[in-house]
ModelCIF file with pLDDT and N, C-alpha, C, O atoms, coordinates in Angstrom:
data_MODEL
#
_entry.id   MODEL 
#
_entity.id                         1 
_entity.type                       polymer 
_entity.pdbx_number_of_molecules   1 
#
_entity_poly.entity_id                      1 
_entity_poly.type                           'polypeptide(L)' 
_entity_poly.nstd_linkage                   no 
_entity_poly.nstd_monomer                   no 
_entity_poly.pdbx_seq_one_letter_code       
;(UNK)(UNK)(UNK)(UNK)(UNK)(UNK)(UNK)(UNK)(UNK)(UNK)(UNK)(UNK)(UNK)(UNK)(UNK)(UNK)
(UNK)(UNK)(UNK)(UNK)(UNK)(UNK)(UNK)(UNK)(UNK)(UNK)(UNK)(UNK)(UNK)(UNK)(UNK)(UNK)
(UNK)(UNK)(UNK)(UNK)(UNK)(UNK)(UNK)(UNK)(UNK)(UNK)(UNK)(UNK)(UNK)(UNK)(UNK)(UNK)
;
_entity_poly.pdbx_seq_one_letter_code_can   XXXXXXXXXXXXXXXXXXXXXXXXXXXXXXXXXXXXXXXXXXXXXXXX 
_entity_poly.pdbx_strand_id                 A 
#
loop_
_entity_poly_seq.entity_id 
_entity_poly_seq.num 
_entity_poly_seq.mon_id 
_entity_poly_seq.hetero 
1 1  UNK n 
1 2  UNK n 
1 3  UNK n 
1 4  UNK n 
1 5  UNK n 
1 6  UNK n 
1 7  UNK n 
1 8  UNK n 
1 9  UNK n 
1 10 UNK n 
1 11 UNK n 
1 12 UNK n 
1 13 UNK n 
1 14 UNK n 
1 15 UNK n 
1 16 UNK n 
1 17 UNK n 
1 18 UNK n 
1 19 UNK n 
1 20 UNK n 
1 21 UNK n 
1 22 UNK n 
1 23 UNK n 
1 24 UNK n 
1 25 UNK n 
1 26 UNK n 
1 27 UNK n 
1 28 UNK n 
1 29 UNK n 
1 30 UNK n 
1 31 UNK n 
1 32 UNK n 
1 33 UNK n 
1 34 UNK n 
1 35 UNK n 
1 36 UNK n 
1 37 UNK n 
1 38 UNK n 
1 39 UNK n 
1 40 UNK n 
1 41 UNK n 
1 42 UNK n 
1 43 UNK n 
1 44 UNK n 
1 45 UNK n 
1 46 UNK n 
1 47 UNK n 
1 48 UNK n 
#
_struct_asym.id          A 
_struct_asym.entity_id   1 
#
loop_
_ma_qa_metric.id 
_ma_qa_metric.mode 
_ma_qa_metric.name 
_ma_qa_metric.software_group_id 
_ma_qa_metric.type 
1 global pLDDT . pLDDT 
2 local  pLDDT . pLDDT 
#
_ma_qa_metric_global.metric_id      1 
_ma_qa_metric_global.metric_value   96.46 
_ma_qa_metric_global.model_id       1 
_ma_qa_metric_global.ordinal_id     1 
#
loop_
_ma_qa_metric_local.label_asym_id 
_ma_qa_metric_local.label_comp_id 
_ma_qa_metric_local.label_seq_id 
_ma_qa_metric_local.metric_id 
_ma_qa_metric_local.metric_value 
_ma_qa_metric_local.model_id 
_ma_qa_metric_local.ordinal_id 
A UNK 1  2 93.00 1 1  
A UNK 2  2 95.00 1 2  
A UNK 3  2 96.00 1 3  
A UNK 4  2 96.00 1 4  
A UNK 5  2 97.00 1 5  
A UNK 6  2 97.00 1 6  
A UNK 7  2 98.00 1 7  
A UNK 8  2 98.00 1 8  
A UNK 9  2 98.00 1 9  
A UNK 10 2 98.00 1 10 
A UNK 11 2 98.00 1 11 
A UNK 12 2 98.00 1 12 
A UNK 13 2 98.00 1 13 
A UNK 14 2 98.00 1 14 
A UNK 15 2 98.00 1 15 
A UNK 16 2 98.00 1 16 
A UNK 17 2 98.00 1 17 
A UNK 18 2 98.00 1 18 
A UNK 19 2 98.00 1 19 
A UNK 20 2 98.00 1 20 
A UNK 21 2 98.00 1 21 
A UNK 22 2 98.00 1 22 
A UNK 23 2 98.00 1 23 
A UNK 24 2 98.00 1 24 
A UNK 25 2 98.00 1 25 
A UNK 26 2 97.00 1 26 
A UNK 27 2 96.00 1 27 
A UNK 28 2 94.00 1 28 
A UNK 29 2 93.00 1 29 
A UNK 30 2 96.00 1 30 
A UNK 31 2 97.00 1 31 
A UNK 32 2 97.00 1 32 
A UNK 33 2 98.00 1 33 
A UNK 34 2 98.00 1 34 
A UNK 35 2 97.00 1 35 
A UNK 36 2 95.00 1 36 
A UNK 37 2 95.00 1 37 
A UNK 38 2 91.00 1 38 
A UNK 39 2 92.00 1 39 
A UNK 40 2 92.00 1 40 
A UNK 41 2 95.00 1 41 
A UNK 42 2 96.00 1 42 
A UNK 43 2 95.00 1 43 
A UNK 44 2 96.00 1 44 
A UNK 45 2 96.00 1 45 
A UNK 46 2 96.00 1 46 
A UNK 47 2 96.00 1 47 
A UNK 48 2 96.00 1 48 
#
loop_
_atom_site.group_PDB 
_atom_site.id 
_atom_site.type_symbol 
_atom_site.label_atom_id 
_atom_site.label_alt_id 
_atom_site.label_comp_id 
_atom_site.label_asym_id 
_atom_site.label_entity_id 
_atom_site.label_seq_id 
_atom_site.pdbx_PDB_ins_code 
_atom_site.Cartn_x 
_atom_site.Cartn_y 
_atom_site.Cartn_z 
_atom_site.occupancy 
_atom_site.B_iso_or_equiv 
_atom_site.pdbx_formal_charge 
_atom_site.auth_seq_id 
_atom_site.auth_comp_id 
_atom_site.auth_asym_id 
_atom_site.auth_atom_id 
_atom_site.pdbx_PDB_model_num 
ATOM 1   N N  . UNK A 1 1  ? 0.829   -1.207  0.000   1.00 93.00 ? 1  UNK A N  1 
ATOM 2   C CA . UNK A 1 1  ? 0.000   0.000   0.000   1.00 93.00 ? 1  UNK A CA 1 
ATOM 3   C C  . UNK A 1 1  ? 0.864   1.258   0.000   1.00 93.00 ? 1  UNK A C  1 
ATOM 4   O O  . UNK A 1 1  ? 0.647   2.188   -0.777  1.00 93.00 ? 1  UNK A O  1 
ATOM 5   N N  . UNK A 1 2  ? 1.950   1.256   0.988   1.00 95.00 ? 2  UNK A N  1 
ATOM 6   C CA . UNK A 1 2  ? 2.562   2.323   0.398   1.00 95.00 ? 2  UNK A CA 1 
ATOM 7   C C  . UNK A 1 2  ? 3.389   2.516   -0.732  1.00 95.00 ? 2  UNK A C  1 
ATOM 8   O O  . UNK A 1 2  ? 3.785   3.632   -1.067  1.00 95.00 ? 2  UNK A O  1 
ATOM 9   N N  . UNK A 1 3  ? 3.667   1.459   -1.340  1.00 96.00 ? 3  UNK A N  1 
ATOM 10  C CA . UNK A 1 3  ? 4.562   2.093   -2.642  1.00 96.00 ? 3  UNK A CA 1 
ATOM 11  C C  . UNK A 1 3  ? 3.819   2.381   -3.555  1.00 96.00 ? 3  UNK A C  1 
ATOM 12  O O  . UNK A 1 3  ? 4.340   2.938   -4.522  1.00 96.00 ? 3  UNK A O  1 
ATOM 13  N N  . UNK A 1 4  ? 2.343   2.112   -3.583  1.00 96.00 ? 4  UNK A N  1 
ATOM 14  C CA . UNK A 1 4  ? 1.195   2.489   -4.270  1.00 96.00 ? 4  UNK A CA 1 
ATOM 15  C C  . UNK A 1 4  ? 0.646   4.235   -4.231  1.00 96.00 ? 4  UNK A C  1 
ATOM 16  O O  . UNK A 1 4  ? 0.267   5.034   -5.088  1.00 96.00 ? 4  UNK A O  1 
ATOM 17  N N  . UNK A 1 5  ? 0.866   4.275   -2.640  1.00 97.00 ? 5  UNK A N  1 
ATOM 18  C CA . UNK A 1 5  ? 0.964   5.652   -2.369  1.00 97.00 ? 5  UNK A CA 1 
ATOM 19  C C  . UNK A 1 5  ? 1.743   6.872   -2.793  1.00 97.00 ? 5  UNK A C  1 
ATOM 20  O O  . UNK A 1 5  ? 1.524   8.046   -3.090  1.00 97.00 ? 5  UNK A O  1 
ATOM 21  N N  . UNK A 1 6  ? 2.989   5.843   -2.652  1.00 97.00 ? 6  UNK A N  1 
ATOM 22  C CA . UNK A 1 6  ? 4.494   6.563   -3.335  1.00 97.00 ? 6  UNK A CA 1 
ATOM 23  C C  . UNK A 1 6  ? 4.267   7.178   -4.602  1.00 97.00 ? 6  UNK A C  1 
ATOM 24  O O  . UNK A 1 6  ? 4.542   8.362   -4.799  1.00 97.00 ? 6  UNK A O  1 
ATOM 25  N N  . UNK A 1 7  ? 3.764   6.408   -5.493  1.00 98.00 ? 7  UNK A N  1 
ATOM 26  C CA . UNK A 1 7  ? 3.475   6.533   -6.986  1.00 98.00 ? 7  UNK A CA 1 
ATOM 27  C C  . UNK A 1 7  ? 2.438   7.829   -6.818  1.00 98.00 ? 7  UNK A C  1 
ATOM 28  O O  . UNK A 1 7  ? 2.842   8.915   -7.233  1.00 98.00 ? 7  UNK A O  1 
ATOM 29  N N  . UNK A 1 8  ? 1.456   7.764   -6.375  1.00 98.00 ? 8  UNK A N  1 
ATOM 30  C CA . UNK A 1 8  ? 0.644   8.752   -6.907  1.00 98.00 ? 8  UNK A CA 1 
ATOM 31  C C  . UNK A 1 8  ? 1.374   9.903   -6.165  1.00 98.00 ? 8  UNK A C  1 
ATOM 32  O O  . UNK A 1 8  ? 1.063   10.990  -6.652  1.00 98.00 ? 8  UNK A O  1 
ATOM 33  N N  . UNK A 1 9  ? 2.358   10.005  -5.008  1.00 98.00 ? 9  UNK A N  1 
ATOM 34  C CA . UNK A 1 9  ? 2.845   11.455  -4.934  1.00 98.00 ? 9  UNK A CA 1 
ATOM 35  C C  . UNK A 1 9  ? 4.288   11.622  -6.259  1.00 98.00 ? 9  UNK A C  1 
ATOM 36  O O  . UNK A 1 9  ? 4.669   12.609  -6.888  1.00 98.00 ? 9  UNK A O  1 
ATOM 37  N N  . UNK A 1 10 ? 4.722   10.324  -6.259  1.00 98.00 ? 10 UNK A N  1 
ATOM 38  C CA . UNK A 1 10 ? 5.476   10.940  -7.609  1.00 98.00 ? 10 UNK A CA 1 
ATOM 39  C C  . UNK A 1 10 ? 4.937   11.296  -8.629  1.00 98.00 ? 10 UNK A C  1 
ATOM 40  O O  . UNK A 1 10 ? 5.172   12.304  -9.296  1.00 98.00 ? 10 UNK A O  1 
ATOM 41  N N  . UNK A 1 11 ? 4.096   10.388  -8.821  1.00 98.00 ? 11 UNK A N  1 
ATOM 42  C CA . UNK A 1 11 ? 3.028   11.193  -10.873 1.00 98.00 ? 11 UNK A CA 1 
ATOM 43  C C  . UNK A 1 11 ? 2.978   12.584  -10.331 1.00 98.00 ? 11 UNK A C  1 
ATOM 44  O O  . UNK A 1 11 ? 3.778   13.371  -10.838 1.00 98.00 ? 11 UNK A O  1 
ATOM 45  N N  . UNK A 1 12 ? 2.142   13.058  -9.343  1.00 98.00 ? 12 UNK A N  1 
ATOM 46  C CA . UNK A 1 12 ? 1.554   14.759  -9.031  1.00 98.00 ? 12 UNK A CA 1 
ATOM 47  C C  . UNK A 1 12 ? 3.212   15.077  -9.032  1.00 98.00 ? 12 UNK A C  1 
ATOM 48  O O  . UNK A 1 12 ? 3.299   15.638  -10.125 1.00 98.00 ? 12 UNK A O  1 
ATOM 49  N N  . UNK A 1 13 ? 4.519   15.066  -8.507  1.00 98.00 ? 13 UNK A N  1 
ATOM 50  C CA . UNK A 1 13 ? 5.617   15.615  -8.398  1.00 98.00 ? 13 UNK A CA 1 
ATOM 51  C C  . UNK A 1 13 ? 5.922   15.743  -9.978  1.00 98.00 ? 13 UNK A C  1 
ATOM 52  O O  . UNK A 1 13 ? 6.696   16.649  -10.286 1.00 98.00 ? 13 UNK A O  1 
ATOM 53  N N  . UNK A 1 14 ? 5.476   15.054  -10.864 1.00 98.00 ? 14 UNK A N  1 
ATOM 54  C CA . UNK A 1 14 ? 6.440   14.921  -12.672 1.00 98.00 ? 14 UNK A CA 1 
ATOM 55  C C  . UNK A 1 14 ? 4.712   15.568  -12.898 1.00 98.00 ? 14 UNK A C  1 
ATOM 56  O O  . UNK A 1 14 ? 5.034   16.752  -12.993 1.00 98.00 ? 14 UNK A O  1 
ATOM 57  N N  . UNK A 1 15 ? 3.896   15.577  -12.974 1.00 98.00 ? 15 UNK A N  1 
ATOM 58  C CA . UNK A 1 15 ? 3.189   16.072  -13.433 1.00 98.00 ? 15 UNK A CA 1 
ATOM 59  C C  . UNK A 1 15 ? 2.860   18.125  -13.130 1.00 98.00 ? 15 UNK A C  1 
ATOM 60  O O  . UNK A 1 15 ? 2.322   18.826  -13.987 1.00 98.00 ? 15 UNK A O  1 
ATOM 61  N N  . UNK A 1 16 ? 3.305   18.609  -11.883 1.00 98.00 ? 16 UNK A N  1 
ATOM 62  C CA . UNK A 1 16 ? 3.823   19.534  -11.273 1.00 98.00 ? 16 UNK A CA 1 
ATOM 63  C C  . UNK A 1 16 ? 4.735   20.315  -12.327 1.00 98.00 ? 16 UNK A C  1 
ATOM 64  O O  . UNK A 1 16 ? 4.515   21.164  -13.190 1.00 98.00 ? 16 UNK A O  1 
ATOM 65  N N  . UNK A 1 17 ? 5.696   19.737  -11.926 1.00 98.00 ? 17 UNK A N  1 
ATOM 66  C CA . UNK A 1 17 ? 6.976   20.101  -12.374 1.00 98.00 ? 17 UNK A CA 1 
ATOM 67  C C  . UNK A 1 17 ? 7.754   20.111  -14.231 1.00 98.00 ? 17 UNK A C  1 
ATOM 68  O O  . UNK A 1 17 ? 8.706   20.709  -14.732 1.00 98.00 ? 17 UNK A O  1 
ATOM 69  N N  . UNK A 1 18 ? 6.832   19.216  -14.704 1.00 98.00 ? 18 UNK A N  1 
ATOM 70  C CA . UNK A 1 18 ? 7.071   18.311  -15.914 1.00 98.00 ? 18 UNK A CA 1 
ATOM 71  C C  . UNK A 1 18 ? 6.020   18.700  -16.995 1.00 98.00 ? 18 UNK A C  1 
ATOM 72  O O  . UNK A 1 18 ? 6.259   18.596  -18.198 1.00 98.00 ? 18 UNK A O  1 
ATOM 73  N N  . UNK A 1 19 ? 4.365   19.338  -16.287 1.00 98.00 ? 19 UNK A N  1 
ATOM 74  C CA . UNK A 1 19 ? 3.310   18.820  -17.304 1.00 98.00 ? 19 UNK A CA 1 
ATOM 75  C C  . UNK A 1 19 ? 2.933   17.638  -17.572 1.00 98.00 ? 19 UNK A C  1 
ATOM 76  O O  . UNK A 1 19 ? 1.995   17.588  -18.369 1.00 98.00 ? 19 UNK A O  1 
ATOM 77  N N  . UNK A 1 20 ? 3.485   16.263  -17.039 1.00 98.00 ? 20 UNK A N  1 
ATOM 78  C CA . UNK A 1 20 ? 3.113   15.335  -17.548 1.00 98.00 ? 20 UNK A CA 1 
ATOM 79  C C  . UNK A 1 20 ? 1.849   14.675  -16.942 1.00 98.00 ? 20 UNK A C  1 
ATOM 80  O O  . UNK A 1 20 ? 1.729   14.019  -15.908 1.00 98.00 ? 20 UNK A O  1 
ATOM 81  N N  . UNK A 1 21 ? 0.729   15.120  -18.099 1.00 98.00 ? 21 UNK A N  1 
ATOM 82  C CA . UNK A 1 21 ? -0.546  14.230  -17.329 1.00 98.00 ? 21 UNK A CA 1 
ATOM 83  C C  . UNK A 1 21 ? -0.334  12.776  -16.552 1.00 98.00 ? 21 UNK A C  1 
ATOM 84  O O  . UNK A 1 21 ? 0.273   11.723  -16.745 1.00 98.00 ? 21 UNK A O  1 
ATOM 85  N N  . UNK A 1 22 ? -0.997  13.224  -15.793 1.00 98.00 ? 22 UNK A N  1 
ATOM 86  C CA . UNK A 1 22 ? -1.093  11.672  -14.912 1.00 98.00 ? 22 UNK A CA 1 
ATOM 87  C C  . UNK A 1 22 ? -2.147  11.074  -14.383 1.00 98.00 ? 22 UNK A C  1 
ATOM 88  O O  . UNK A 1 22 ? -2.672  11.722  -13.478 1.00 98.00 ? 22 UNK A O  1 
ATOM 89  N N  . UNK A 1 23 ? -2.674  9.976   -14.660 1.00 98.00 ? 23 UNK A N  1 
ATOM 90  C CA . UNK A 1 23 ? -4.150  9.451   -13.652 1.00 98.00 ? 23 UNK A CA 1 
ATOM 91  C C  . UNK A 1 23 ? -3.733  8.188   -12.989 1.00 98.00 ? 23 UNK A C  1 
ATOM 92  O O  . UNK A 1 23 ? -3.176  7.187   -13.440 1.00 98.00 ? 23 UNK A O  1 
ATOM 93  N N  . UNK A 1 24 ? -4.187  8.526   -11.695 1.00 98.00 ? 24 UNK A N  1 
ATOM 94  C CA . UNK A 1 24 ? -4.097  6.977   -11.246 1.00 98.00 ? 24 UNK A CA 1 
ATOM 95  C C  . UNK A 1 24 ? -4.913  6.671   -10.730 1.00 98.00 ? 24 UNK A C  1 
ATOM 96  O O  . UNK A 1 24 ? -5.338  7.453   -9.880  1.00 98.00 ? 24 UNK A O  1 
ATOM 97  N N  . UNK A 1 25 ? -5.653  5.301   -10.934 1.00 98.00 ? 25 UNK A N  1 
ATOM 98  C CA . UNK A 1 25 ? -6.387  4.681   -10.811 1.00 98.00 ? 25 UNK A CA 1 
ATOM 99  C C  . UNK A 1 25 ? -6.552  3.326   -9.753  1.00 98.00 ? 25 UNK A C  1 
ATOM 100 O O  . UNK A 1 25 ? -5.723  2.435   -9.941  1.00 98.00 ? 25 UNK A O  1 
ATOM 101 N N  . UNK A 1 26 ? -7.514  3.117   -8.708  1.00 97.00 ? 26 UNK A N  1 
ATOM 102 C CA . UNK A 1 26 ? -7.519  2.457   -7.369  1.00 97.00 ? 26 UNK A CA 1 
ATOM 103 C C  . UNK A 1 26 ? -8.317  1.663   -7.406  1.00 97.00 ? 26 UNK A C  1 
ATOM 104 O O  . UNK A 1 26 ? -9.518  1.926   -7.361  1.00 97.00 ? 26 UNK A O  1 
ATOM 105 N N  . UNK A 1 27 ? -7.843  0.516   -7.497  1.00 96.00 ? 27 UNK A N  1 
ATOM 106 C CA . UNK A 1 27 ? -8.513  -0.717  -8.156  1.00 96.00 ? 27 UNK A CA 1 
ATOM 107 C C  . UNK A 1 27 ? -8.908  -1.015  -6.782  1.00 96.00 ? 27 UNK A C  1 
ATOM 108 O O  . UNK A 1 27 ? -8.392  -0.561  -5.761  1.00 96.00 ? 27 UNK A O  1 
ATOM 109 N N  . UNK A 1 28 ? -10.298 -2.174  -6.917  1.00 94.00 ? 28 UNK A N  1 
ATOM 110 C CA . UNK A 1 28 ? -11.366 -2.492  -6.093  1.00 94.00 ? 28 UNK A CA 1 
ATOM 111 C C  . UNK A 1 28 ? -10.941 -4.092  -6.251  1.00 94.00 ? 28 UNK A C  1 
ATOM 112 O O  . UNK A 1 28 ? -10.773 -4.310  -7.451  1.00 94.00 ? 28 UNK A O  1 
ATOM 113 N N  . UNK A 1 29 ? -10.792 -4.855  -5.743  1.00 93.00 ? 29 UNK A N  1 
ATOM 114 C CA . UNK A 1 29 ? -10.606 -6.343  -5.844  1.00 93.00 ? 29 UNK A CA 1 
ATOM 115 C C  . UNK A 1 29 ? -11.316 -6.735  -6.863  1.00 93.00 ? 29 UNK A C  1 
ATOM 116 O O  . UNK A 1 29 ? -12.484 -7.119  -6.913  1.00 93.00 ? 29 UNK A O  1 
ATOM 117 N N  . UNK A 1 30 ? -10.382 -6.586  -7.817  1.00 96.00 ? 30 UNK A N  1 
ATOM 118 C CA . UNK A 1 30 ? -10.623 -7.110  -9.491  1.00 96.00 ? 30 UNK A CA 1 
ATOM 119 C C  . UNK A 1 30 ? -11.173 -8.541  -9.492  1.00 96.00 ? 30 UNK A C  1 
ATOM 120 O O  . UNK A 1 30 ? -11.039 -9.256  -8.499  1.00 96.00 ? 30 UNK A O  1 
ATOM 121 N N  . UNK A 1 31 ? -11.768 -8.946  -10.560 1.00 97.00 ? 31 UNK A N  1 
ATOM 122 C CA . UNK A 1 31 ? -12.205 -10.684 -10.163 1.00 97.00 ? 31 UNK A CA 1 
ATOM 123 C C  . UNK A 1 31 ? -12.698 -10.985 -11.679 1.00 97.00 ? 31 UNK A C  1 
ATOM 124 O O  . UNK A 1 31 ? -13.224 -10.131 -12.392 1.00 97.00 ? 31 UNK A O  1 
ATOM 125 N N  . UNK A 1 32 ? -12.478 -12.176 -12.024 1.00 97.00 ? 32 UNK A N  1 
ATOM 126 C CA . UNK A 1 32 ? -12.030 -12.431 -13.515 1.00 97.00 ? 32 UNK A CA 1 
ATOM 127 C C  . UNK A 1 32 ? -12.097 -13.252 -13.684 1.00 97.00 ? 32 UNK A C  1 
ATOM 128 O O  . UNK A 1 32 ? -11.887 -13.900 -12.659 1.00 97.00 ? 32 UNK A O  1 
ATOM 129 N N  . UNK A 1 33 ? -12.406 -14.138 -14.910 1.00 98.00 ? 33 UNK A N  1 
ATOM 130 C CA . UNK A 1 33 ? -11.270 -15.361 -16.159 1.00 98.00 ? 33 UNK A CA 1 
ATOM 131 C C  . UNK A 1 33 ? -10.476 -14.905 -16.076 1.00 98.00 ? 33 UNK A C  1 
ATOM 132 O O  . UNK A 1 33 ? -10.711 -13.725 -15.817 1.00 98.00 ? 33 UNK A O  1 
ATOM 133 N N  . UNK A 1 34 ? -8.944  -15.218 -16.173 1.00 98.00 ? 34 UNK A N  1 
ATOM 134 C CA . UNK A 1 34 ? -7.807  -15.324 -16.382 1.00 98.00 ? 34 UNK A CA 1 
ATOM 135 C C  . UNK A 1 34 ? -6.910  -14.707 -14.765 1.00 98.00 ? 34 UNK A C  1 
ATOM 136 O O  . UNK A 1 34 ? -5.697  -14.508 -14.696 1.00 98.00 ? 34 UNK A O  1 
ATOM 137 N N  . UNK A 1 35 ? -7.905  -14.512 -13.627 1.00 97.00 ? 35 UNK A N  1 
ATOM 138 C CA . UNK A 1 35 ? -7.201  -14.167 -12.674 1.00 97.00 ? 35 UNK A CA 1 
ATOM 139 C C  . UNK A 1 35 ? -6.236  -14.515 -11.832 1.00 97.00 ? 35 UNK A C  1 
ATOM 140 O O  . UNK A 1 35 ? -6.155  -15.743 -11.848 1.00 97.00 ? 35 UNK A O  1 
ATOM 141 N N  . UNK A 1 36 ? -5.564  -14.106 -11.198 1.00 95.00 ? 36 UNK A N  1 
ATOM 142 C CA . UNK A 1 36 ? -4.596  -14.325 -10.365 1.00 95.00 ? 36 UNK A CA 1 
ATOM 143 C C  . UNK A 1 36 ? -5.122  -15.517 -9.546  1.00 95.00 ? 36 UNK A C  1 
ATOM 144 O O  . UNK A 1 36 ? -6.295  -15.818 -9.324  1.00 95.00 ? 36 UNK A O  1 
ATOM 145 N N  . UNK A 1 37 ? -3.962  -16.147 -9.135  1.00 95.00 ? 37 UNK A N  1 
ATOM 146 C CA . UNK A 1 37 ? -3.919  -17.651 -8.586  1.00 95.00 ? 37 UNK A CA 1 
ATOM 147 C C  . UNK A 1 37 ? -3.700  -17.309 -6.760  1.00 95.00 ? 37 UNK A C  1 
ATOM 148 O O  . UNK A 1 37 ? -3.957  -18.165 -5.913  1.00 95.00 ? 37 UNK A O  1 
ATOM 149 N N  . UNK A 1 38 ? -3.174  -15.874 -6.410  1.00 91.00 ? 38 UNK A N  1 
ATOM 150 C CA . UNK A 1 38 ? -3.001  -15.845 -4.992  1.00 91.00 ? 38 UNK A CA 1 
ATOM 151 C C  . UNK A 1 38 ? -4.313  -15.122 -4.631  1.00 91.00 ? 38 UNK A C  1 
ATOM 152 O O  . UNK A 1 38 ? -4.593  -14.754 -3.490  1.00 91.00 ? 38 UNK A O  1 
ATOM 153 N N  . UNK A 1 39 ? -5.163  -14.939 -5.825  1.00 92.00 ? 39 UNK A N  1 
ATOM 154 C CA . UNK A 1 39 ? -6.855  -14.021 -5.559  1.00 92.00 ? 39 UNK A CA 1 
ATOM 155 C C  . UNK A 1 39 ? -7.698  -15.057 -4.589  1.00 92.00 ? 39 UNK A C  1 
ATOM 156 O O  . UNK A 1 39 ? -7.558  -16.262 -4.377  1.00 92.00 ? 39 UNK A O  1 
ATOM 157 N N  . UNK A 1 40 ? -8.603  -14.109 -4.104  1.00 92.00 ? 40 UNK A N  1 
ATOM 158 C CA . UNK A 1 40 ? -9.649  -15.194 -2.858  1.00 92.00 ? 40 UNK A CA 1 
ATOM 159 C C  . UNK A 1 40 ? -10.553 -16.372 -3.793  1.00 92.00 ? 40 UNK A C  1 
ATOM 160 O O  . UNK A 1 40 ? -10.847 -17.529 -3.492  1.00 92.00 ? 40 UNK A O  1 
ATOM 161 N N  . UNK A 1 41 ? -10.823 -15.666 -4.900  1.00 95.00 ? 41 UNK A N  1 
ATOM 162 C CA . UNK A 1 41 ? -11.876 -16.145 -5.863  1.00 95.00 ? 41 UNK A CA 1 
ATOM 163 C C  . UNK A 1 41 ? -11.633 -17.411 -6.407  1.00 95.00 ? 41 UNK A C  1 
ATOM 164 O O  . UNK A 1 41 ? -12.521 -18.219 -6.680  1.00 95.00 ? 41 UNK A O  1 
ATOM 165 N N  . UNK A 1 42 ? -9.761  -17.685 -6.655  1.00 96.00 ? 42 UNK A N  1 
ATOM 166 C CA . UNK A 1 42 ? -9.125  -18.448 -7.570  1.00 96.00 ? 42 UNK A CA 1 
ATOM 167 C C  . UNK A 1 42 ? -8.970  -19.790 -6.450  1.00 96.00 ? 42 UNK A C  1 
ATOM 168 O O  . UNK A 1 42 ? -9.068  -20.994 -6.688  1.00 96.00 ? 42 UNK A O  1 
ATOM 169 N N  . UNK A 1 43 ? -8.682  -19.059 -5.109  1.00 95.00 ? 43 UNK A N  1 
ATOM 170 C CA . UNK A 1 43 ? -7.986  -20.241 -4.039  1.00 95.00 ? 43 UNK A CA 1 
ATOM 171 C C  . UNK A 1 43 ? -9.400  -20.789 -3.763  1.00 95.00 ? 43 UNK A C  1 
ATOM 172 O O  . UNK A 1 43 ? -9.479  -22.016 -3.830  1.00 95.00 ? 43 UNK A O  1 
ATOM 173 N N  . UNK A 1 44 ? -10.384 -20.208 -3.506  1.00 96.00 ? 44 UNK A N  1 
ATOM 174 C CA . UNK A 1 44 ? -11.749 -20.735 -2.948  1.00 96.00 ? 44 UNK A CA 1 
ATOM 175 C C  . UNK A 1 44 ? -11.986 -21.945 -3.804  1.00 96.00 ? 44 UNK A C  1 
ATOM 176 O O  . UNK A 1 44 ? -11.918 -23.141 -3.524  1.00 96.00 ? 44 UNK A O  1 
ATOM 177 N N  . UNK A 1 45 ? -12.440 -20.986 -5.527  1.00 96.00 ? 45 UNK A N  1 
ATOM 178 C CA . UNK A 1 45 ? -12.465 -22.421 -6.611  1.00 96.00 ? 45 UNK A CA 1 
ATOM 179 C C  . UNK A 1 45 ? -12.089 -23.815 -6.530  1.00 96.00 ? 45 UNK A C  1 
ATOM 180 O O  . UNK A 1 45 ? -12.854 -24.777 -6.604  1.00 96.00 ? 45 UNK A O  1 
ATOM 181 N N  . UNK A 1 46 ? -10.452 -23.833 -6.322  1.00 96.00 ? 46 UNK A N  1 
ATOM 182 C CA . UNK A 1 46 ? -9.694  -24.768 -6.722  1.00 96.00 ? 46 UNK A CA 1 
ATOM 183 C C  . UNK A 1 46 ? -9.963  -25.422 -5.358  1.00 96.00 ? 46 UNK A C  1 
ATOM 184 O O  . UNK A 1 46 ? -10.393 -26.573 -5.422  1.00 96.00 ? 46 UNK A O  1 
ATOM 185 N N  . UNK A 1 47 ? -9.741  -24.757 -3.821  1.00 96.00 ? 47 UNK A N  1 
ATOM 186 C CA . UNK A 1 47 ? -10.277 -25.545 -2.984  1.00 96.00 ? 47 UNK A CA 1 
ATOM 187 C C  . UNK A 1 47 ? -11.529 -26.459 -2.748  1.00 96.00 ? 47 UNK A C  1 
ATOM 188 O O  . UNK A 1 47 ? -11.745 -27.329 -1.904  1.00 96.00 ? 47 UNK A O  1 
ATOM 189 N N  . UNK A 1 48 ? -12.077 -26.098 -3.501  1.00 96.00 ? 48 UNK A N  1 
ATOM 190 C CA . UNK A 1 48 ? -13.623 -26.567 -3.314  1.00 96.00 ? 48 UNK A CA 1 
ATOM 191 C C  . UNK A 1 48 ? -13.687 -27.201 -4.418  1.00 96.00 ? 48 UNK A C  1 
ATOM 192 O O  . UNK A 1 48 ? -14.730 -27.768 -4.745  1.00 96.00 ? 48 UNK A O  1 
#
C-alpha cells in the first residue's frame, strides 16, 4: 500500500513540475477469467 501511495505522490511531483498528465487509478478487488492464482476467488475455486 505504500509504494502504491508513493506513486501517486510521484506522478503529481512529474506532473507539477514536468506537465506530464497523470491518472491513477484504485482498483477495487478485481475478479475475472484469467485471474490471479493468490486471488480469494481463484484459491476458494480450486479448494472446493
Amino acid at each position: 500500500a505504500a509504494s502504491k501511495k508513493s506513486n501517486e505522490l510521484m506522478a503529481h511531483t512529474y506532473s507539477y513540475l514536468f506537465n506530464l498528465p497523470t491518472t491513477g487509478l484504485r482498483f477495487f478487488t478485481v475478479y475475472g477469467p484469467w485471474g490471479r492464482p493468490d486471488m480469494a476467488l481463484f484459491l476458494f475455486c480450486r479448494a472446493i
